[in-house]
PDB file of N, CA and C in Angstrom:
ATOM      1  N   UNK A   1     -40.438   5.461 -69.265  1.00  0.00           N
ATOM      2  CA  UNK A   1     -40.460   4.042 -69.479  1.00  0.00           C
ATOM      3  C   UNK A   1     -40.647   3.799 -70.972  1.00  0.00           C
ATOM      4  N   UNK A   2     -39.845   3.089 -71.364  1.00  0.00           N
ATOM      5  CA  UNK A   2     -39.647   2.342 -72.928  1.00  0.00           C
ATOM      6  C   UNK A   2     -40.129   1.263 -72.760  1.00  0.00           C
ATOM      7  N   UNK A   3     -41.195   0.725 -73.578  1.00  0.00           N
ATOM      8  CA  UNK A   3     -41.877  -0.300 -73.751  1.00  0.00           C
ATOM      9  C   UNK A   3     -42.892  -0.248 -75.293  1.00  0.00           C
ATOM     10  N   UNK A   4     -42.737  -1.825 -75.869  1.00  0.00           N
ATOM     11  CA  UNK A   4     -43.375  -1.803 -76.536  1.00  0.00           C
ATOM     12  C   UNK A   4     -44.321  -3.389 -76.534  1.00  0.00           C
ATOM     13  N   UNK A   5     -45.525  -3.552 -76.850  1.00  0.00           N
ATOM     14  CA  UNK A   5     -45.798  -4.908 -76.707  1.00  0.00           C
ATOM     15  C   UNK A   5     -47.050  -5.095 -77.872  1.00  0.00           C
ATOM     16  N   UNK A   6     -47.671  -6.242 -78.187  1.00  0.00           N
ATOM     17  CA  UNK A   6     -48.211  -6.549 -79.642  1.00  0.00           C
ATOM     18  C   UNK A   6     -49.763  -6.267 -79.629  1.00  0.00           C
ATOM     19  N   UNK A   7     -49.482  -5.782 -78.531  1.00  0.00           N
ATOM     20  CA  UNK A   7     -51.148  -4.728 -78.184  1.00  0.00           C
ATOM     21  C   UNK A   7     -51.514  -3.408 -77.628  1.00  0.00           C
ATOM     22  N   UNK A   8     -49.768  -2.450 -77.994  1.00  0.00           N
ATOM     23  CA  UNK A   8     -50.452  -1.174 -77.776  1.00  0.00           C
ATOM     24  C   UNK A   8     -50.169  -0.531 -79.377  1.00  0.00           C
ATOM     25  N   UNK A   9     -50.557   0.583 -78.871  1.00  0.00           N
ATOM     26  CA  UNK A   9     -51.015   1.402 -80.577  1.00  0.00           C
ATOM     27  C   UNK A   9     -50.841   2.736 -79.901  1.00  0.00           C
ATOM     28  N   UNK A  10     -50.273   3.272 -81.107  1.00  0.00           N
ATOM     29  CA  UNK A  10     -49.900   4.924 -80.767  1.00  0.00           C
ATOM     30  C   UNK A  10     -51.309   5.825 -80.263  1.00  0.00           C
ATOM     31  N   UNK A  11     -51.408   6.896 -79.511  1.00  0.00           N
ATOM     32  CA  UNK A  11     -52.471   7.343 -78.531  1.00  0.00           C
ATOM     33  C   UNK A  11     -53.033   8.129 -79.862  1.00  0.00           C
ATOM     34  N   UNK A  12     -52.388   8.477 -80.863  1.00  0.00           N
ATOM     35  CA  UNK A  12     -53.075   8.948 -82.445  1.00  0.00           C
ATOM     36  C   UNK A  12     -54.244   8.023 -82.892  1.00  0.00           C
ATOM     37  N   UNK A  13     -53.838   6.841 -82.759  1.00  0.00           N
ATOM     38  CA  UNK A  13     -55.255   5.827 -83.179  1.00  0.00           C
ATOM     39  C   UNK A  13     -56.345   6.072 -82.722  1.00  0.00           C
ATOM     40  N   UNK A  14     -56.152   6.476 -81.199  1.00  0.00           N
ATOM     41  CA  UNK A  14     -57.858   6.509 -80.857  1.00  0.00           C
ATOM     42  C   UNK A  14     -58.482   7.595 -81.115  1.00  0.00           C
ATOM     43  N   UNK A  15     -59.908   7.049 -80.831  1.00  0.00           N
ATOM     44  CA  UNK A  15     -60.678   8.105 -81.552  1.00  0.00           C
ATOM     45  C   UNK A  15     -61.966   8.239 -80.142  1.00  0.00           C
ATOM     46  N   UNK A  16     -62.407   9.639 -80.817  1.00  0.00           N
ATOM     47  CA  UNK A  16     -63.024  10.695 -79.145  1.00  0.00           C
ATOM     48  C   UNK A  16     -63.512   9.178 -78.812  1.00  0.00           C
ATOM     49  N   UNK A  17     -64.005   9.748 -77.799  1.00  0.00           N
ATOM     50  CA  UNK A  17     -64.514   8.829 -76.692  1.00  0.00           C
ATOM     51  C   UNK A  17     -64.162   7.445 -76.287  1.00  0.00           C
ATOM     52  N   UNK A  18     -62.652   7.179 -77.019  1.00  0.00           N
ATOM     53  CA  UNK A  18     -62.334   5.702 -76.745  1.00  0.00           C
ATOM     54  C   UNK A  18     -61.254   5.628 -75.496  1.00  0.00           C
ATOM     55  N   UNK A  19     -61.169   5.422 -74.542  1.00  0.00           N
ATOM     56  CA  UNK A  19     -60.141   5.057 -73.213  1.00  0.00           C
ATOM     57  C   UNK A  19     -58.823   3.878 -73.264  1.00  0.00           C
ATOM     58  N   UNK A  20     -58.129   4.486 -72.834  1.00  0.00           N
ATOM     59  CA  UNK A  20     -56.804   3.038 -72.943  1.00  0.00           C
ATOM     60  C   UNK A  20     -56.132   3.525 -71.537  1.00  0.00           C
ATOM     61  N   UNK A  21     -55.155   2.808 -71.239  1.00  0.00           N
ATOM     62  CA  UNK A  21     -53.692   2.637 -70.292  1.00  0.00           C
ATOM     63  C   UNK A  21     -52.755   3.365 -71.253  1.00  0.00           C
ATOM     64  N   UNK A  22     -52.106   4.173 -70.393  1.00  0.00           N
ATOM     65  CA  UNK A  22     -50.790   4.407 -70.949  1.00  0.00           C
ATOM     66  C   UNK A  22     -49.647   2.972 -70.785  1.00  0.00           C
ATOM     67  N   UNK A  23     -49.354   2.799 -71.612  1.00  0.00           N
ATOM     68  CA  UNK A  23     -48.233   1.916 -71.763  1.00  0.00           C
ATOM     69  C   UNK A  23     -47.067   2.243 -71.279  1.00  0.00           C
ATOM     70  N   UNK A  24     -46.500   3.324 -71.983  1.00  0.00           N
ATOM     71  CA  UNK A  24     -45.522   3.938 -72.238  1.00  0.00           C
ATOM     72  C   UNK A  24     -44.925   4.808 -73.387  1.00  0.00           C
ATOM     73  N   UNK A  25     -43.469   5.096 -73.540  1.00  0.00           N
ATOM     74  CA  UNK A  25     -43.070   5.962 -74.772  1.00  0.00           C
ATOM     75  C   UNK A  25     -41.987   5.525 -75.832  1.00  0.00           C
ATOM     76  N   UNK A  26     -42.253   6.168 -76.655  1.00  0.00           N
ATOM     77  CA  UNK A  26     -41.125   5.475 -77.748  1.00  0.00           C
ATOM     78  C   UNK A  26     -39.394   6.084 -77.274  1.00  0.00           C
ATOM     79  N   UNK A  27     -38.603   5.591 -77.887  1.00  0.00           N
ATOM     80  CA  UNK A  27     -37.414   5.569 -77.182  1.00  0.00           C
ATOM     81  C   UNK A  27     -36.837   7.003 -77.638  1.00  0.00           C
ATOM     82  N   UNK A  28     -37.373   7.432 -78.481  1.00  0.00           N
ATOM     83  CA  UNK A  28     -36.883   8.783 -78.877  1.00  0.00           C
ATOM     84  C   UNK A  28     -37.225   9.918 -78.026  1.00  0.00           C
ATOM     85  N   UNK A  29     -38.821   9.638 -77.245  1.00  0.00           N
ATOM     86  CA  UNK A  29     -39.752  10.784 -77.125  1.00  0.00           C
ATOM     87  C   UNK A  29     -39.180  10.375 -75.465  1.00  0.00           C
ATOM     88  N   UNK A  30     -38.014   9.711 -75.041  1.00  0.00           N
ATOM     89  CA  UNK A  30     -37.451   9.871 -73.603  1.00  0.00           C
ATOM     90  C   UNK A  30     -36.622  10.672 -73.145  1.00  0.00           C
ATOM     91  N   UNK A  31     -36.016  11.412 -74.594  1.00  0.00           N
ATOM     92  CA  UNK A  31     -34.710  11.941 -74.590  1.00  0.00           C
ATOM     93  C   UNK A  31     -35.796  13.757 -74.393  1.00  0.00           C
ATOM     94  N   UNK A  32     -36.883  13.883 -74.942  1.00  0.00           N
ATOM     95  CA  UNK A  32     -37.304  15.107 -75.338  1.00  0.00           C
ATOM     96  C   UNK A  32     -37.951  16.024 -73.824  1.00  0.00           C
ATOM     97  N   UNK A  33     -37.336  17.263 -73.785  1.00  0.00           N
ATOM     98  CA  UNK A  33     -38.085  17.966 -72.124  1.00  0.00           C
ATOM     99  C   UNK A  33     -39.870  17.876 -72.725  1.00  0.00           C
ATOM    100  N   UNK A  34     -40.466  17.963 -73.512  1.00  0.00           N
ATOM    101  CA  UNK A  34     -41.817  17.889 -73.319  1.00  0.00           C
ATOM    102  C   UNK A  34     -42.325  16.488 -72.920  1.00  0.00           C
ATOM    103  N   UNK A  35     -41.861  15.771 -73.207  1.00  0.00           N
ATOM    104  CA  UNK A  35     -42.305  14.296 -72.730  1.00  0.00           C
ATOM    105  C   UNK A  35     -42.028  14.383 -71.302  1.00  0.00           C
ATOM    106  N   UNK A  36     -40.959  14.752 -70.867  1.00  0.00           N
ATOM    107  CA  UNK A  36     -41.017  15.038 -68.975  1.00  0.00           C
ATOM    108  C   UNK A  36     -41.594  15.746 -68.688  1.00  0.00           C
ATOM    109  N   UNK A  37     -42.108  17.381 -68.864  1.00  0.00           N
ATOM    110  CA  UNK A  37     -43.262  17.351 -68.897  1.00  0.00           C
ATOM    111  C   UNK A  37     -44.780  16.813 -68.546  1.00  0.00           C
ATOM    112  N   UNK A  38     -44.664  16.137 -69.968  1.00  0.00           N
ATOM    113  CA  UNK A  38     -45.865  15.215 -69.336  1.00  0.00           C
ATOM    114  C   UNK A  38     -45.925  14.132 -68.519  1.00  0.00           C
ATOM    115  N   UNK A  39     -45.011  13.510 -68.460  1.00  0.00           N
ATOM    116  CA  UNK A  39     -44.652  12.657 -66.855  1.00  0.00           C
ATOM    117  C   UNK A  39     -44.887  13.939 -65.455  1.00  0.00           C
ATOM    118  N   UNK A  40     -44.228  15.050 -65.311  1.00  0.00           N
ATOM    119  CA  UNK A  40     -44.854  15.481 -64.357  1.00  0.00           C
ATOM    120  C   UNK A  40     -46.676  15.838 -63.827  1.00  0.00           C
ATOM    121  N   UNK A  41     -47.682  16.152 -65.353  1.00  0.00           N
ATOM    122  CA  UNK A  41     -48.532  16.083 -64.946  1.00  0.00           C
ATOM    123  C   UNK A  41     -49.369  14.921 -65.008  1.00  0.00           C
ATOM    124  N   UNK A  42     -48.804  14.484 -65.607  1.00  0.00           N
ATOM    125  CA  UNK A  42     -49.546  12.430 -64.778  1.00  0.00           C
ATOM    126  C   UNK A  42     -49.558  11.357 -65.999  1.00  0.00           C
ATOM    127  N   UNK A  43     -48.757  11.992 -67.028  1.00  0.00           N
ATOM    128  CA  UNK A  43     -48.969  11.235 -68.430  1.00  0.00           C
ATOM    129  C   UNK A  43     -48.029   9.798 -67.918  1.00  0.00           C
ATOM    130  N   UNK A  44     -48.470   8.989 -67.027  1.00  0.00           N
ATOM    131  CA  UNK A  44     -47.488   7.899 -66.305  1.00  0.00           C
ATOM    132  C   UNK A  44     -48.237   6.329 -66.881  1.00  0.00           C
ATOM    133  N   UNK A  45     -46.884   5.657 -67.063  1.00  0.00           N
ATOM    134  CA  UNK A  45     -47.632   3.981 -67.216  1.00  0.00           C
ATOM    135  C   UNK A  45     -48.556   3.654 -66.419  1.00  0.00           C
ATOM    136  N   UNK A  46     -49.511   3.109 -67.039  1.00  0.00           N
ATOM    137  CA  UNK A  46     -50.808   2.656 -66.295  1.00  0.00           C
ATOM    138  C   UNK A  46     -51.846   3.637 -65.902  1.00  0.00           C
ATOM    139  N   UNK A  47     -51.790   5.070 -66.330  1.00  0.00           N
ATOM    140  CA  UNK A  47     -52.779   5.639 -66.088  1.00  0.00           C
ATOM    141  C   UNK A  47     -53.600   5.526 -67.347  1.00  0.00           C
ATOM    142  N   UNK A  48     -54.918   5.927 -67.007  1.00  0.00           N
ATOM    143  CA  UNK A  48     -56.332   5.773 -67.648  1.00  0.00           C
ATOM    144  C   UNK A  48     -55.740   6.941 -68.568  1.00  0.00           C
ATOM    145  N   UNK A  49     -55.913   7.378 -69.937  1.00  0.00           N
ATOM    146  CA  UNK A  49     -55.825   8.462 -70.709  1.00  0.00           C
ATOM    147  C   UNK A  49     -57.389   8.297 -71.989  1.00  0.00           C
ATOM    148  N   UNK A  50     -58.157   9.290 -72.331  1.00  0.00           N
ATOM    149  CA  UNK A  50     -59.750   8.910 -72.538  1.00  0.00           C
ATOM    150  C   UNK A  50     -59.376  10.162 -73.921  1.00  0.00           C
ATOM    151  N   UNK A  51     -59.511   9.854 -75.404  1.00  0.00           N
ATOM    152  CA  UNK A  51     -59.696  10.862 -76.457  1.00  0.00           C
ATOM    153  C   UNK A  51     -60.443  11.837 -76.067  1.00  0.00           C
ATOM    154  N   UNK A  52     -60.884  13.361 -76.463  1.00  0.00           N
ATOM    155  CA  UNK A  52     -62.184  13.966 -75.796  1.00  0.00           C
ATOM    156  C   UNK A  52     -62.273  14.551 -77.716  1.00  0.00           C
ATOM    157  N   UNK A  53     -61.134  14.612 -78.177  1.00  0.00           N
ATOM    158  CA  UNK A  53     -61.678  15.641 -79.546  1.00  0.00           C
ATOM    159  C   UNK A  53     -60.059  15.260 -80.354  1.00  0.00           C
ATOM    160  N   UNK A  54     -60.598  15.355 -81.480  1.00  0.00           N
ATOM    161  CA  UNK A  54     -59.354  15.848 -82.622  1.00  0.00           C
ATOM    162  C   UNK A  54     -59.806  16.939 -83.045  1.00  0.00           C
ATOM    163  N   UNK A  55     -58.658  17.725 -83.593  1.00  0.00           N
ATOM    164  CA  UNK A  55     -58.867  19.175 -83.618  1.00  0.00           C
ATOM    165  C   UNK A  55     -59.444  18.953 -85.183  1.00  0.00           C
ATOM    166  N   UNK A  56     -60.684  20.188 -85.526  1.00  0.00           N
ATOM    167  CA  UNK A  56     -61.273  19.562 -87.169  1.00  0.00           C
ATOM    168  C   UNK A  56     -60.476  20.120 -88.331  1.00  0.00           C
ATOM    169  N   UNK A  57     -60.677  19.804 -89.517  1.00  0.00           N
ATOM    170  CA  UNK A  57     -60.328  19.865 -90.973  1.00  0.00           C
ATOM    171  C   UNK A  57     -58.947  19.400 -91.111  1.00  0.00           C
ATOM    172  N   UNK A  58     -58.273  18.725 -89.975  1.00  0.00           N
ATOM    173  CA  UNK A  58     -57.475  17.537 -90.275  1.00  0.00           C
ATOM    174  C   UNK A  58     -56.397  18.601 -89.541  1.00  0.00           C
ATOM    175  N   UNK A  59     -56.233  19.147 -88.065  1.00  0.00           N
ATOM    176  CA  UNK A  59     -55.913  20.166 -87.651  1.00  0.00           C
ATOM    177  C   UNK A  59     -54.757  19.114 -86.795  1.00  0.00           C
ATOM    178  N   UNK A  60     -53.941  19.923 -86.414  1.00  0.00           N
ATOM    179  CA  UNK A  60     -52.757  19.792 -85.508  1.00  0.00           C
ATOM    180  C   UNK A  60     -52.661  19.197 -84.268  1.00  0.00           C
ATOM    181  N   UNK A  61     -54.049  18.763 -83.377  1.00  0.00           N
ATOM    182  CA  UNK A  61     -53.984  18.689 -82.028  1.00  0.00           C
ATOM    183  C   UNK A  61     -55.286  17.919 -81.293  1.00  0.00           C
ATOM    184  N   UNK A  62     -54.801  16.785 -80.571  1.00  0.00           N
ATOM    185  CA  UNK A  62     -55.978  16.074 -79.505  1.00  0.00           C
ATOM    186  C   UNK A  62     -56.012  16.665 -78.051  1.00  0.00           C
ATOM    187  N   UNK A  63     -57.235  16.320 -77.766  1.00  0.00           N
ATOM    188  CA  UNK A  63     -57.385  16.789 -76.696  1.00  0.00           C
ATOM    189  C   UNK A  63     -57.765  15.166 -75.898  1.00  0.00           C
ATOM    190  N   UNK A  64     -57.195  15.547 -74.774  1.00  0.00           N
ATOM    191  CA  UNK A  64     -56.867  14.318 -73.724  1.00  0.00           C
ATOM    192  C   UNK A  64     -57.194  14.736 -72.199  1.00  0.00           C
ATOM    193  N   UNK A  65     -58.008  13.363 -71.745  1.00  0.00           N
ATOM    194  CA  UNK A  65     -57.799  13.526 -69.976  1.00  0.00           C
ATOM    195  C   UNK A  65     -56.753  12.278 -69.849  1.00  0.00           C
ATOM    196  N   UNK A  66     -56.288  12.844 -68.892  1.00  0.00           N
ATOM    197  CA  UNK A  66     -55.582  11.872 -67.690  1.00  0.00           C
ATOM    198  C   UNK A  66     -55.680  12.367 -66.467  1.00  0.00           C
ATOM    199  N   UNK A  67     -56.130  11.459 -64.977  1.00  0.00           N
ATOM    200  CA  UNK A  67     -56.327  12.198 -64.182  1.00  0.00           C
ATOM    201  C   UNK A  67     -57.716  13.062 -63.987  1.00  0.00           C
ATOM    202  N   UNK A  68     -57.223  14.086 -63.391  1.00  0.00           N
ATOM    203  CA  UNK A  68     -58.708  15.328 -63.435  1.00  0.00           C
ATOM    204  C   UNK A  68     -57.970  16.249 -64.335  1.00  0.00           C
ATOM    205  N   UNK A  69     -57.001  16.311 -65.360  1.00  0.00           N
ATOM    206  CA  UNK A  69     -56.635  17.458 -66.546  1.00  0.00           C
ATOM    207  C   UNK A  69     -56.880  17.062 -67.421  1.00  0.00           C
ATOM    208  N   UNK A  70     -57.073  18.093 -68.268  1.00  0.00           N
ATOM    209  CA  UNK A  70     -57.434  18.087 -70.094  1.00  0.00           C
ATOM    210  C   UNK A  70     -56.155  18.716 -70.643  1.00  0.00           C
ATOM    211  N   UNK A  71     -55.677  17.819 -71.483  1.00  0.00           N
ATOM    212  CA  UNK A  71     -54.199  18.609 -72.054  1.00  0.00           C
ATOM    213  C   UNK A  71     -55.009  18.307 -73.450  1.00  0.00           C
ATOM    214  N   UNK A  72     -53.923  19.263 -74.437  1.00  0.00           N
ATOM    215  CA  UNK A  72     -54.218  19.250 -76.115  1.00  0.00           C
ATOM    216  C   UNK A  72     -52.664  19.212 -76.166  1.00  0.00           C
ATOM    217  N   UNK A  73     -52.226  18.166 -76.870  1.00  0.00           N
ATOM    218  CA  UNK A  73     -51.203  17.870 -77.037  1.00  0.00           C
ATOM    219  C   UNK A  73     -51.060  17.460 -78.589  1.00  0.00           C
ATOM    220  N   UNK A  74     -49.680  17.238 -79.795  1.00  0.00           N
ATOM    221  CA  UNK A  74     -50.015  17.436 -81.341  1.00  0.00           C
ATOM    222  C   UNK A  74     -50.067  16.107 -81.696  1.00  0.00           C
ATOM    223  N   UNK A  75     -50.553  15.452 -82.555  1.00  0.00           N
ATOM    224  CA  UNK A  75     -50.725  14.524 -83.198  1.00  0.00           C
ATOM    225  C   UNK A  75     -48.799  14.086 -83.110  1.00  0.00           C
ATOM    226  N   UNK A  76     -47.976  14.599 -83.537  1.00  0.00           N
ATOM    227  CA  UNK A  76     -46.683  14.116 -83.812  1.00  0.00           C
ATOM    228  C   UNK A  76     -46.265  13.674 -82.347  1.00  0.00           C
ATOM    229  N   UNK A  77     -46.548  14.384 -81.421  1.00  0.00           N
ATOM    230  CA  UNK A  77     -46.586  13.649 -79.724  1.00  0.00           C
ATOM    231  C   UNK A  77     -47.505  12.776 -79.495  1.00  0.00           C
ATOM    232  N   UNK A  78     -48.784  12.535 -79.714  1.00  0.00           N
ATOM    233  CA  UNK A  78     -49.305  11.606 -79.588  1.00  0.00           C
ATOM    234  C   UNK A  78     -49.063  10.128 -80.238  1.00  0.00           C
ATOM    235  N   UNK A  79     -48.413  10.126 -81.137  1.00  0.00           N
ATOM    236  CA  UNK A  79     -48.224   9.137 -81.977  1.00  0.00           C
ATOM    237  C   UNK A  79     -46.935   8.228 -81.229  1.00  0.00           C
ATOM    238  N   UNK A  80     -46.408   9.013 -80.514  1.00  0.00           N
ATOM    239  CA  UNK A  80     -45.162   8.576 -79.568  1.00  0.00           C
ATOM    240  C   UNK A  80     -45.506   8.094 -77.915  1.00  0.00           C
ATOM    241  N   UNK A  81     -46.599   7.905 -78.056  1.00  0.00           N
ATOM    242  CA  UNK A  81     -46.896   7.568 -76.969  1.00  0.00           C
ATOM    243  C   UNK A  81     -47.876   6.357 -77.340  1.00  0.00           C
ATOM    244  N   UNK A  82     -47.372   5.676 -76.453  1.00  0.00           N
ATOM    245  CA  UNK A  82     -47.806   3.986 -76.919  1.00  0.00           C
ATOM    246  C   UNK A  82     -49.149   3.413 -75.677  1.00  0.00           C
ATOM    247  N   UNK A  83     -50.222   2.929 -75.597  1.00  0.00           N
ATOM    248  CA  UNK A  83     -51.109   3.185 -75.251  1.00  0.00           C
ATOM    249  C   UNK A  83     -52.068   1.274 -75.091  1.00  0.00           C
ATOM    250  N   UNK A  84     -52.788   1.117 -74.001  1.00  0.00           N
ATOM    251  CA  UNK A  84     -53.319  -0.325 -74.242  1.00  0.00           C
ATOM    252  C   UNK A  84     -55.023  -0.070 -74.505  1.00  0.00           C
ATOM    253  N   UNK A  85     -55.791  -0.190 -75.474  1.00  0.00           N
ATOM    254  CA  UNK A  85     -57.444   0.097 -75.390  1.00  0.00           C
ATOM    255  C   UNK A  85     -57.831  -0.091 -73.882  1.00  0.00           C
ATOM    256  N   UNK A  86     -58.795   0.100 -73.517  1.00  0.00           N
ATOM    257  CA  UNK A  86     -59.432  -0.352 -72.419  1.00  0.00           C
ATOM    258  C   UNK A  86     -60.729  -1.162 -72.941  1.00  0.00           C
ATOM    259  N   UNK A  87     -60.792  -2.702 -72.813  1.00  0.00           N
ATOM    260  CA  UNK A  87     -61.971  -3.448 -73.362  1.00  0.00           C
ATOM    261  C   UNK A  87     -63.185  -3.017 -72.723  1.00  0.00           C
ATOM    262  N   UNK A  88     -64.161  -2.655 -73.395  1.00  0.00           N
ATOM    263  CA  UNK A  88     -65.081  -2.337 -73.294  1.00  0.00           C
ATOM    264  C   UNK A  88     -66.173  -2.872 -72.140  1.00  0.00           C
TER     265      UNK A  88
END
């Protein structure tokens, strides 16, 4: 799903411990097999997705729940994935 709207923000913005909705993906990252991928293990619109870590000294990779899994997926994929906060 391609969607964009004036209140999501790439899943790179958040920071540990902050929760959002998946929105959806940018129109590029539809065409790519890792983005299906992550549609098979639950990276789906409207699921809950929660920061847990950025990797340190300005490193390559977040770590993410969705679901009951922890994926580490790279900053250049995360940034393609479009995301709603969850208000506090």
């Amino acid at each position: 799903m391609i969607l964009n709207n004036e209140k999501s923000v790439p899943l790179s913005r958040l920071q540990p411990g902050e929760a959002a909705r998946i929105f959806g993906f940018d129109a590029e990252a539809s065409l790519e097999p890792f983005f299906l991928r992550l549609l098979e293990v639950g990276f789906l619109p409207g699921e809950r997705i929660e920061v847990l870590n950025h990797s340190p000294f300005g490193g390559d990779a977040i770590s993410v729940q969705v679901m009951e899994g922890v994926y580490a997926i790279r900053v250049s994929e995360a940034r393609r994935i479009q995301v709603v906060r969850e208000v506090p």
